[in-house]
N, C-alpha and C. Protein backbone atom coordinates (compact mmCIF):
# COMPACT_ATOMS: atom_id res chain seq x y z
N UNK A 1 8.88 -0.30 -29.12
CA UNK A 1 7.51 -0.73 -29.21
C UNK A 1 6.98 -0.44 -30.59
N UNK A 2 6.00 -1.07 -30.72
CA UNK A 2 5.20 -0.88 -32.25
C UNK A 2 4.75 0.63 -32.65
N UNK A 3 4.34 0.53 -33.31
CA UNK A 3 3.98 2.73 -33.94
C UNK A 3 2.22 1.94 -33.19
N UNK A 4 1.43 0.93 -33.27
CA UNK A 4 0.11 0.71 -33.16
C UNK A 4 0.26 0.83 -31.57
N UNK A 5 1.13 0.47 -30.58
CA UNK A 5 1.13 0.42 -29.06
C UNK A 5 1.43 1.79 -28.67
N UNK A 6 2.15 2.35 -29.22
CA UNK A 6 2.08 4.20 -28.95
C UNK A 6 0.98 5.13 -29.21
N UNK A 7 0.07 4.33 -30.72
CA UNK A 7 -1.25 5.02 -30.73
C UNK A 7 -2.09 4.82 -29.06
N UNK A 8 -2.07 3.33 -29.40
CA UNK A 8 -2.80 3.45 -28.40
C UNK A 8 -2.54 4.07 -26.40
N UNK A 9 -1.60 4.43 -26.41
CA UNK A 9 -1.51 5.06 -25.68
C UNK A 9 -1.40 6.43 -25.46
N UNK A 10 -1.31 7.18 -26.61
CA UNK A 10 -1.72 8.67 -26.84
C UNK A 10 -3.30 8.22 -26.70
N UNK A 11 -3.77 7.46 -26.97
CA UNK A 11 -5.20 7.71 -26.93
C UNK A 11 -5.49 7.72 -25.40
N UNK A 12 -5.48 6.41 -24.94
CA UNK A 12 -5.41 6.63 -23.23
C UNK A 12 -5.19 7.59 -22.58
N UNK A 13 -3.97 8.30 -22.83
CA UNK A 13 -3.17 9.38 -22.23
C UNK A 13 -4.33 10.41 -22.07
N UNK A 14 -4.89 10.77 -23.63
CA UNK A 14 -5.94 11.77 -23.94
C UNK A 14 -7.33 11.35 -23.38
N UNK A 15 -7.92 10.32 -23.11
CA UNK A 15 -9.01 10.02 -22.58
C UNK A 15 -8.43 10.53 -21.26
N UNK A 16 -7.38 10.43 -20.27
CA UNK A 16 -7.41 10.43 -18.99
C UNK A 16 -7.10 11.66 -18.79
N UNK A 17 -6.62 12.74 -20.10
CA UNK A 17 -6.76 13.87 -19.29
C UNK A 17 -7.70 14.76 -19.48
N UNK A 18 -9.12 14.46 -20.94
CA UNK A 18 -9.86 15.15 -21.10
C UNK A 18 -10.91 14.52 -20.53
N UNK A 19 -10.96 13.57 -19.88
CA UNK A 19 -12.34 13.03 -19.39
C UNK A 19 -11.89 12.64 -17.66
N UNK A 20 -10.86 12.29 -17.51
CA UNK A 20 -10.79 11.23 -16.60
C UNK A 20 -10.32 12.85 -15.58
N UNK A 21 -9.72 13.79 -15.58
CA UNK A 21 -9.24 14.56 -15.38
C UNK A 21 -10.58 15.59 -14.77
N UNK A 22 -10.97 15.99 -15.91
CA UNK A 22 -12.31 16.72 -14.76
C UNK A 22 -13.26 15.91 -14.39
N UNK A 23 -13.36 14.68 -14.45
CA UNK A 23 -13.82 13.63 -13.36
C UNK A 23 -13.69 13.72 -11.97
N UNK A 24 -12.51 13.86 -12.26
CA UNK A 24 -11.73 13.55 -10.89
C UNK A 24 -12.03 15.32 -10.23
N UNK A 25 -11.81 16.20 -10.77
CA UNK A 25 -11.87 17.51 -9.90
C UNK A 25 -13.59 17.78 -9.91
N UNK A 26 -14.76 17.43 -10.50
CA UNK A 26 -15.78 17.54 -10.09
C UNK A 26 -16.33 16.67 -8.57
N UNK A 27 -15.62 15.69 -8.63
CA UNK A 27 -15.71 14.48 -7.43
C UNK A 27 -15.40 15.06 -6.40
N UNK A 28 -14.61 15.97 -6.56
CA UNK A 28 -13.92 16.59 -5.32
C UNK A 28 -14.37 17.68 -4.55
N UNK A 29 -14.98 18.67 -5.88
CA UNK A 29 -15.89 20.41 -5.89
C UNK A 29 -17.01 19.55 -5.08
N UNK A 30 -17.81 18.20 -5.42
CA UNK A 30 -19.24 17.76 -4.87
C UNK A 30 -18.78 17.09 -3.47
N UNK A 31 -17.41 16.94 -3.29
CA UNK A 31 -17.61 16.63 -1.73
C UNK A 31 -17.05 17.76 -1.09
N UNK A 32 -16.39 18.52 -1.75
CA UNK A 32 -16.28 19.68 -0.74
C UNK A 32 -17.45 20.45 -0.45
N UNK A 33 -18.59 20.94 -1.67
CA UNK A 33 -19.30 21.05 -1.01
C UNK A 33 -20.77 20.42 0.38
N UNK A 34 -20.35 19.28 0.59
CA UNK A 34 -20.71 18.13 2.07
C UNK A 34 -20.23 18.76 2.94
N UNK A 35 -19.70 19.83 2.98
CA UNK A 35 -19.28 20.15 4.92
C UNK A 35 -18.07 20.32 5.08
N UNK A 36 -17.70 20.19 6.31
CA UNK A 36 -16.44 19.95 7.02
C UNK A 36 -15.75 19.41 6.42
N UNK A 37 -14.37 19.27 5.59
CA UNK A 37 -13.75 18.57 4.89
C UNK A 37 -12.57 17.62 6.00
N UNK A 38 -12.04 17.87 7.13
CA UNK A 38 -11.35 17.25 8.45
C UNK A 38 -12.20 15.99 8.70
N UNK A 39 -13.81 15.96 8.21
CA UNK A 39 -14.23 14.38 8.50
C UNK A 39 -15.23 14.19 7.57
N UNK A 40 -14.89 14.64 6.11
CA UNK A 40 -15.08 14.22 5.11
C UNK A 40 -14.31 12.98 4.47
N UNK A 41 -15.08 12.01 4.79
CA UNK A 41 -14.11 10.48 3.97
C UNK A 41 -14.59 10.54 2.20
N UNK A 42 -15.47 11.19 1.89
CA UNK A 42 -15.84 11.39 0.64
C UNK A 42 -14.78 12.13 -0.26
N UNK A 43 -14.48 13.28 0.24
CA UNK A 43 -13.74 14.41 -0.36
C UNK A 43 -12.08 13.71 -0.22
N UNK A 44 -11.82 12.67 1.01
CA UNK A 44 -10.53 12.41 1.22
C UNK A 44 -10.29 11.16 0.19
N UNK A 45 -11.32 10.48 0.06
CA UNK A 45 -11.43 9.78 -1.24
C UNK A 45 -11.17 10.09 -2.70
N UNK A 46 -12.24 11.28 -2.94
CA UNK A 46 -11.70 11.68 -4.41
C UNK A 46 -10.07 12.41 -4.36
N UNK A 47 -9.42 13.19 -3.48
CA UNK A 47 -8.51 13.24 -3.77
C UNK A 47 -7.47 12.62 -3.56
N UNK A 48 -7.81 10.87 -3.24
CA UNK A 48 -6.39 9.98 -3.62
C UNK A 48 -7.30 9.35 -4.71
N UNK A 49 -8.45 9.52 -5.23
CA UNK A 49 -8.08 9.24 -6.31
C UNK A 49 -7.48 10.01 -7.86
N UNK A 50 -7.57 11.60 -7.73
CA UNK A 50 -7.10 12.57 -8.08
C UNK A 50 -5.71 11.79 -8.38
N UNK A 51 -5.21 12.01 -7.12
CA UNK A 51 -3.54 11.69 -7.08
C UNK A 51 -3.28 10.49 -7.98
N UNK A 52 -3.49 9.03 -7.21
CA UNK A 52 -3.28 8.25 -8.20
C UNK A 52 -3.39 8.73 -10.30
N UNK A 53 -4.45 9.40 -10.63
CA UNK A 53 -4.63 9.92 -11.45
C UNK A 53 -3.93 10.41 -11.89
N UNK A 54 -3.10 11.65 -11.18
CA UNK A 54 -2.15 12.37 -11.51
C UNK A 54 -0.74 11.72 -12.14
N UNK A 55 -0.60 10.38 -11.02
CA UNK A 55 0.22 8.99 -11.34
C UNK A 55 0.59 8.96 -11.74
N UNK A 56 -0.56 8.45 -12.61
CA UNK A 56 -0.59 7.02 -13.53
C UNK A 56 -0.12 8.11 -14.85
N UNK A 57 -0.72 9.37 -15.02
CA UNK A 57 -0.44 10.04 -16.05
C UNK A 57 0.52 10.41 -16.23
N UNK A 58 1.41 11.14 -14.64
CA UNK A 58 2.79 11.33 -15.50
C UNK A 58 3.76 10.39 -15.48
N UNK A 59 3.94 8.89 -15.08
CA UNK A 59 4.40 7.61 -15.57
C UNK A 59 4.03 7.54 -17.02
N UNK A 60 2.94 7.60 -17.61
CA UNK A 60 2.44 7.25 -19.20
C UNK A 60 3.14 8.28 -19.75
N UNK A 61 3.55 9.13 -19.31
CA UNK A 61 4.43 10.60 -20.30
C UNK A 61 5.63 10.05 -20.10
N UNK A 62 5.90 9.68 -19.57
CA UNK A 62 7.49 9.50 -18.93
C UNK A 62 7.81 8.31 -19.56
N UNK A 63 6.92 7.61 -20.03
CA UNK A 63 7.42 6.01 -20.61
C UNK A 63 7.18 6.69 -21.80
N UNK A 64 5.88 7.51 -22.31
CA UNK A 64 6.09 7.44 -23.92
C UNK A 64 7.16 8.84 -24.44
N UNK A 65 7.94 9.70 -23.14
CA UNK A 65 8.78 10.54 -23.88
C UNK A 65 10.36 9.37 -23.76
N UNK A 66 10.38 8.47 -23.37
CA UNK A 66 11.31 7.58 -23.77
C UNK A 66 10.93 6.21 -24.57
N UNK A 67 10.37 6.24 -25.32
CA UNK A 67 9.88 5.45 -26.33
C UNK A 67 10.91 5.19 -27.47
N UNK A 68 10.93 4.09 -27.85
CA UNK A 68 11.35 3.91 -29.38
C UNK A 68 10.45 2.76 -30.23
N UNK A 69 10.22 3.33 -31.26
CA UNK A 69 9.23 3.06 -31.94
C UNK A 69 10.02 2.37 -33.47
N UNK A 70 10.01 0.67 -33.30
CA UNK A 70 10.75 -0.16 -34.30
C UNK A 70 9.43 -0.13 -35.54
N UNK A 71 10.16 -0.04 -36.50
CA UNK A 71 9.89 -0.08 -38.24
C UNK A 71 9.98 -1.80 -37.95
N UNK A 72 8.42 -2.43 -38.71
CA UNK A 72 8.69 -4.07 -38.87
C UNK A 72 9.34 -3.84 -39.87
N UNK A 73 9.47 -3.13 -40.88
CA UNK A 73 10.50 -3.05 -42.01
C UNK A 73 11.62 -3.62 -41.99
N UNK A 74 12.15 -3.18 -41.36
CA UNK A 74 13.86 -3.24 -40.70
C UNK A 74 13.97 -4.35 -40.02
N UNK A 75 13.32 -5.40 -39.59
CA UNK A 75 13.55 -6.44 -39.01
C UNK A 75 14.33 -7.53 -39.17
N UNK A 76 15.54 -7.58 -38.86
CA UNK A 76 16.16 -9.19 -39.28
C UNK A 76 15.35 -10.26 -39.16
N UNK A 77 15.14 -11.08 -39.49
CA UNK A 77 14.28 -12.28 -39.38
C UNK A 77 15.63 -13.51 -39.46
N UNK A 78 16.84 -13.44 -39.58
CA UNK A 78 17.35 -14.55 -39.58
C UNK A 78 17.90 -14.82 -37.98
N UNK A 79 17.62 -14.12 -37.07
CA UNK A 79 17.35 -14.30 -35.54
C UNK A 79 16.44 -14.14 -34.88
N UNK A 80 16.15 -14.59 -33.65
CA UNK A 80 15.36 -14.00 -33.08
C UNK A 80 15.61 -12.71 -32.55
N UNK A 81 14.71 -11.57 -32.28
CA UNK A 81 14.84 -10.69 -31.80
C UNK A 81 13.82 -9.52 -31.64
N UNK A 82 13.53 -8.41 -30.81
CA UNK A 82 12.21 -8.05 -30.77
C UNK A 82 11.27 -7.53 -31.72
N UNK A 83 10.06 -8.07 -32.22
CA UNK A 83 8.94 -7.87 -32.55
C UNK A 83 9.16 -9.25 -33.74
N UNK A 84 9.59 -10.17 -33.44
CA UNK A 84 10.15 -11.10 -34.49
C UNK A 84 8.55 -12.11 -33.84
N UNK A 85 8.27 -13.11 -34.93
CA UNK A 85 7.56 -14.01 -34.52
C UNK A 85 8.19 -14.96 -34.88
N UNK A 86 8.96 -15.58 -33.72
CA UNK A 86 9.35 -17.17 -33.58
C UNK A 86 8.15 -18.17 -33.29
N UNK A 87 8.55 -19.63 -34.02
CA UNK A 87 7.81 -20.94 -33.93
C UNK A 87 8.84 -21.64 -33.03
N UNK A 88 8.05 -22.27 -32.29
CA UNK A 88 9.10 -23.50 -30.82
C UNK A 88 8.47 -24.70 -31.33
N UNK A 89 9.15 -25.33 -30.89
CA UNK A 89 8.45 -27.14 -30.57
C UNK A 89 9.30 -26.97 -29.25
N UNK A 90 8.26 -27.57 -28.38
CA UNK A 90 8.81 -28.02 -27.02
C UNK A 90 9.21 -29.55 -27.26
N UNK A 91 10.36 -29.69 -26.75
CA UNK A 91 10.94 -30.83 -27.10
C UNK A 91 10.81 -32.27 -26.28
N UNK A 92 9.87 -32.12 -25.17
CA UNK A 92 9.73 -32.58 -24.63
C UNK A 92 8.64 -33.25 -24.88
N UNK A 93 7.18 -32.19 -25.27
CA UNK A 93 6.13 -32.85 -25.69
C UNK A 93 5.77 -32.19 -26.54
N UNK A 94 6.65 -32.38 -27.58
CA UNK A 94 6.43 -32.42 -28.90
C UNK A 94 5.31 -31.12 -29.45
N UNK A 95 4.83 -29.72 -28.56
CA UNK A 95 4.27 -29.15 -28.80
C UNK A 95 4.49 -28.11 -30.18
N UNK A 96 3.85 -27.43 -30.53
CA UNK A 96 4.42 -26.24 -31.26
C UNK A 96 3.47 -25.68 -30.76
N UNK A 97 4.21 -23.81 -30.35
CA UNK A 97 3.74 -22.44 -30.17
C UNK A 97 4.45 -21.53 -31.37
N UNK A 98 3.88 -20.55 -31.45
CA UNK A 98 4.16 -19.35 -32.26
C UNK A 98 4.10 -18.34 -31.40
N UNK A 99 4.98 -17.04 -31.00
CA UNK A 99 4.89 -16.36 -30.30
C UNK A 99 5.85 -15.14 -30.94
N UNK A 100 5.06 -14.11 -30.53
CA UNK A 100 5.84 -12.71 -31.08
C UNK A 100 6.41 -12.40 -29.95
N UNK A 101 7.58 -11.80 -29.93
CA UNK A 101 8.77 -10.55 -28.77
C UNK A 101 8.67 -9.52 -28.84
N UNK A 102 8.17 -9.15 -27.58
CA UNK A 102 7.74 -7.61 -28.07
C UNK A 102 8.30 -6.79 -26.28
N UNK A 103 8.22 -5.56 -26.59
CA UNK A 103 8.45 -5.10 -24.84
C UNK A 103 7.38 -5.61 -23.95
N UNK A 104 8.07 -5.53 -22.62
CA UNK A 104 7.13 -5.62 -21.45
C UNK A 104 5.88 -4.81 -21.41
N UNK A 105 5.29 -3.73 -21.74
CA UNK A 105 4.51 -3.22 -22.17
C UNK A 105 3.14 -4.13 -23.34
N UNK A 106 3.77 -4.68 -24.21
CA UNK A 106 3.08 -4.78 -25.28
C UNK A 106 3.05 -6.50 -24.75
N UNK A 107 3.29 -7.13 -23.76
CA UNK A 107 2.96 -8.24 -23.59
C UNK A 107 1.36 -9.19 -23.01
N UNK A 108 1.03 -9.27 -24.28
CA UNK A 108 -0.49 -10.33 -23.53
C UNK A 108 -0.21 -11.73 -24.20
N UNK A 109 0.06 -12.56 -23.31
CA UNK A 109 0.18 -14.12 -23.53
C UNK A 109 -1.44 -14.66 -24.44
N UNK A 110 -2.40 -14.28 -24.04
CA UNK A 110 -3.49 -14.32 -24.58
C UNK A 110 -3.67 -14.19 -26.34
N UNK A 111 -2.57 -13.22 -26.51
CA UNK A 111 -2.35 -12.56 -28.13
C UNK A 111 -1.10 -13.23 -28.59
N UNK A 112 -0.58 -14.34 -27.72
CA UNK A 112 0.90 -14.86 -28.36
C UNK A 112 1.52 -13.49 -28.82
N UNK A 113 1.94 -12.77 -27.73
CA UNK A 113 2.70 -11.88 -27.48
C UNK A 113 3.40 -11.95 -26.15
N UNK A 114 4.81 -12.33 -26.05
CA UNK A 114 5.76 -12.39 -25.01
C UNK A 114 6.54 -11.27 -24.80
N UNK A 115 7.37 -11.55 -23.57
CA UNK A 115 8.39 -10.13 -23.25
C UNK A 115 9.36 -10.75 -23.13
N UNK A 116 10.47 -9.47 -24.03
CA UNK A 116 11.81 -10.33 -24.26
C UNK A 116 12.24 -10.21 -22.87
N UNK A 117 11.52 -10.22 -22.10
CA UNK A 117 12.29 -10.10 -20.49
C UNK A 117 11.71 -11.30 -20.09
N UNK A 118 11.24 -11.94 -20.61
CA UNK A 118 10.05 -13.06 -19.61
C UNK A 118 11.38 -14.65 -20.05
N UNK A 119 11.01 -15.70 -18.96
CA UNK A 119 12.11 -16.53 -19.06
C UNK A 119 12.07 -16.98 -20.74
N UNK A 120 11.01 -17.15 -21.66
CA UNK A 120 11.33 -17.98 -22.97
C UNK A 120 12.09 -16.56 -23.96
N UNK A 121 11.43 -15.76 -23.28
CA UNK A 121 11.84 -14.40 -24.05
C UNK A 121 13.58 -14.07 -24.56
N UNK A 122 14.14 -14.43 -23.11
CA UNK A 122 15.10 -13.96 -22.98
C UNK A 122 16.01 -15.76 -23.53
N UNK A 123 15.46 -16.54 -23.67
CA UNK A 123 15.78 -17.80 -23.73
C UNK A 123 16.20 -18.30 -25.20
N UNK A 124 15.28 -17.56 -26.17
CA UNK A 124 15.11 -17.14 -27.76
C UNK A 124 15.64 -16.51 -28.17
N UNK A 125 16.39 -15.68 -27.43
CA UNK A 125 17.04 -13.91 -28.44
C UNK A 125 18.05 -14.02 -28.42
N UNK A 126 18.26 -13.99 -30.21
CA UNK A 126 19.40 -14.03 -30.87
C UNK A 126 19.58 -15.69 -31.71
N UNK A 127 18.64 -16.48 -31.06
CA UNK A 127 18.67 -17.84 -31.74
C UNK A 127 18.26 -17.75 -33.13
N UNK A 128 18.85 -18.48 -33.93
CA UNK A 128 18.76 -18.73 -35.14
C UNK A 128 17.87 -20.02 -35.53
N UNK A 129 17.55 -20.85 -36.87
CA UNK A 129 16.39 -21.52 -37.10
C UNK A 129 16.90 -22.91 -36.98
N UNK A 130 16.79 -23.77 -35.96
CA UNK A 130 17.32 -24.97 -35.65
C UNK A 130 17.92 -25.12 -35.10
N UNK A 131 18.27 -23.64 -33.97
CA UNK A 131 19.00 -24.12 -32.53
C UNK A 131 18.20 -24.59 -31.64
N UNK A 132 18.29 -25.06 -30.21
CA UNK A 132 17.85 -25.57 -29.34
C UNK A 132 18.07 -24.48 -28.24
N UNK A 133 16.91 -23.90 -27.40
CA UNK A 133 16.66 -22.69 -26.20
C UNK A 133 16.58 -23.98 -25.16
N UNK A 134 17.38 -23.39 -24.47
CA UNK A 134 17.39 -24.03 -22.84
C UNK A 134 16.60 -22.91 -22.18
N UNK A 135 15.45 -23.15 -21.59
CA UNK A 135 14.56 -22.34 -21.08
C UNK A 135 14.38 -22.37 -20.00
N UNK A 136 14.73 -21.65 -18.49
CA UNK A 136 14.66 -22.13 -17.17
C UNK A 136 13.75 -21.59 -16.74
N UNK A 137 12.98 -22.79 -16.14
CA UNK A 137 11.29 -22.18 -15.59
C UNK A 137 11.34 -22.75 -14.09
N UNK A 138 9.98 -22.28 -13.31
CA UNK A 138 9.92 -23.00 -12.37
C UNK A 138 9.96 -24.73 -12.07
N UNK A 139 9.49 -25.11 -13.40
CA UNK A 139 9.22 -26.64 -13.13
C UNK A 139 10.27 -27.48 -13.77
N UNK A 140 11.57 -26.39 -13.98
CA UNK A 140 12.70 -27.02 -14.52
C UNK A 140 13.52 -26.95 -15.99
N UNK A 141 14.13 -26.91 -16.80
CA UNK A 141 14.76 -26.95 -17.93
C UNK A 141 13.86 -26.91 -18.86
N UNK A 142 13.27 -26.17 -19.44
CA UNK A 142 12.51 -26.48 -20.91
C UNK A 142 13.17 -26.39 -22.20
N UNK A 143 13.21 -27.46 -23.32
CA UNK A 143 14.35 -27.11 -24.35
C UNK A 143 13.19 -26.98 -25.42
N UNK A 144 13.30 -26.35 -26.48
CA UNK A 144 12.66 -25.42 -27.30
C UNK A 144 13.74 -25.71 -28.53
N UNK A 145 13.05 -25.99 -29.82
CA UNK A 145 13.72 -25.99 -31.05
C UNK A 145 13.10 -24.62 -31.57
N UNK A 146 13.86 -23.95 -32.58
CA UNK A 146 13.42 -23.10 -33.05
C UNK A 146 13.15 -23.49 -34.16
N UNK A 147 11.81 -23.70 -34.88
CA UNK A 147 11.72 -23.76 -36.19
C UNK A 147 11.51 -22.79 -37.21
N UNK A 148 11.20 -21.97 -37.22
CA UNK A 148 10.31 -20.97 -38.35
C UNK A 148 10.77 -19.16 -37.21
N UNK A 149 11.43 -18.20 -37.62
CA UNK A 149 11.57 -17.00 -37.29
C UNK A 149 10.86 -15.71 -39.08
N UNK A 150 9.88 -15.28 -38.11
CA UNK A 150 9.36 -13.89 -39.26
C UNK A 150 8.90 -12.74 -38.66
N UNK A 151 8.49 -11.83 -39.75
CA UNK A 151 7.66 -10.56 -38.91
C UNK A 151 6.21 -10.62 -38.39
């Protein structure tokens, strides 16, 4: 992943455990003190959401203590390959897209950012500038020229 997608998830990480964290255990101190906690739906509430909390956080440790963090430096550009920004023409209708490869993580279609796991993803990698991607989608064969590969 990028060195900018790891910031931002040390940041997350740190919002959820200095804020989101005694959030969650004050939610819990204010329904325990409500009573009876055996038919407290308040108190049984904050602590699945506690949990989930607990989660989601040590998944986010666990993905960013196995992280690798690519230098655009180092990038071949005479293939495709991840964090590369390939140009397509769909060959069919004559479109052109531009789209960066990046991990499943760092994928928003919105940002022309794909996952080299996603069908064009995996359809592109390793193509060079003027091959043809056979792309298998739901609605059938998509063929893809590659024109233009950069950082």
């Amino acid at each position: 992943m990028t060195k900018e997608t790891l910031e931002q998830m040390k940041v997350e990480l740190q919002k959820m455990k200095s804020v989101d964290r005694p959030a969650a255990s004050r939610a819990i101190a204010e329904a325990r003190e409500k009573g009876d906690l055996k038919e407290n739906a308040e108190y049984d509430a904050a602590k699945e959401a506690q949990g989930l909390l607990e989660a989601k956080i040590a998944v986010m440790e666990g993905s960013m203590a196995n992280v690798r963090v690519l230098d655009e430096s180092n990038i071949d550009t005479s293939k495709v390959s991840i964090l590369t920004k390939v140009t397509l023409t769909n060959l069919a209708t004559k479109k052109r897209v531009t789209y960066q490869i990046v991990s499943e993580k760092e994928a928003d279609l919105k940002a022309s950012k794909i996952s080299i796991s996603s069908p064009i993803g995996k359809g592109v990698l390793g193509k060079v500038v003027g091959d043809i991607a056979e792309v298998q989608a739901p609605a059938g064969v998509i063929k893809f020229k590659i024109e233009d590969i950069s950082v």
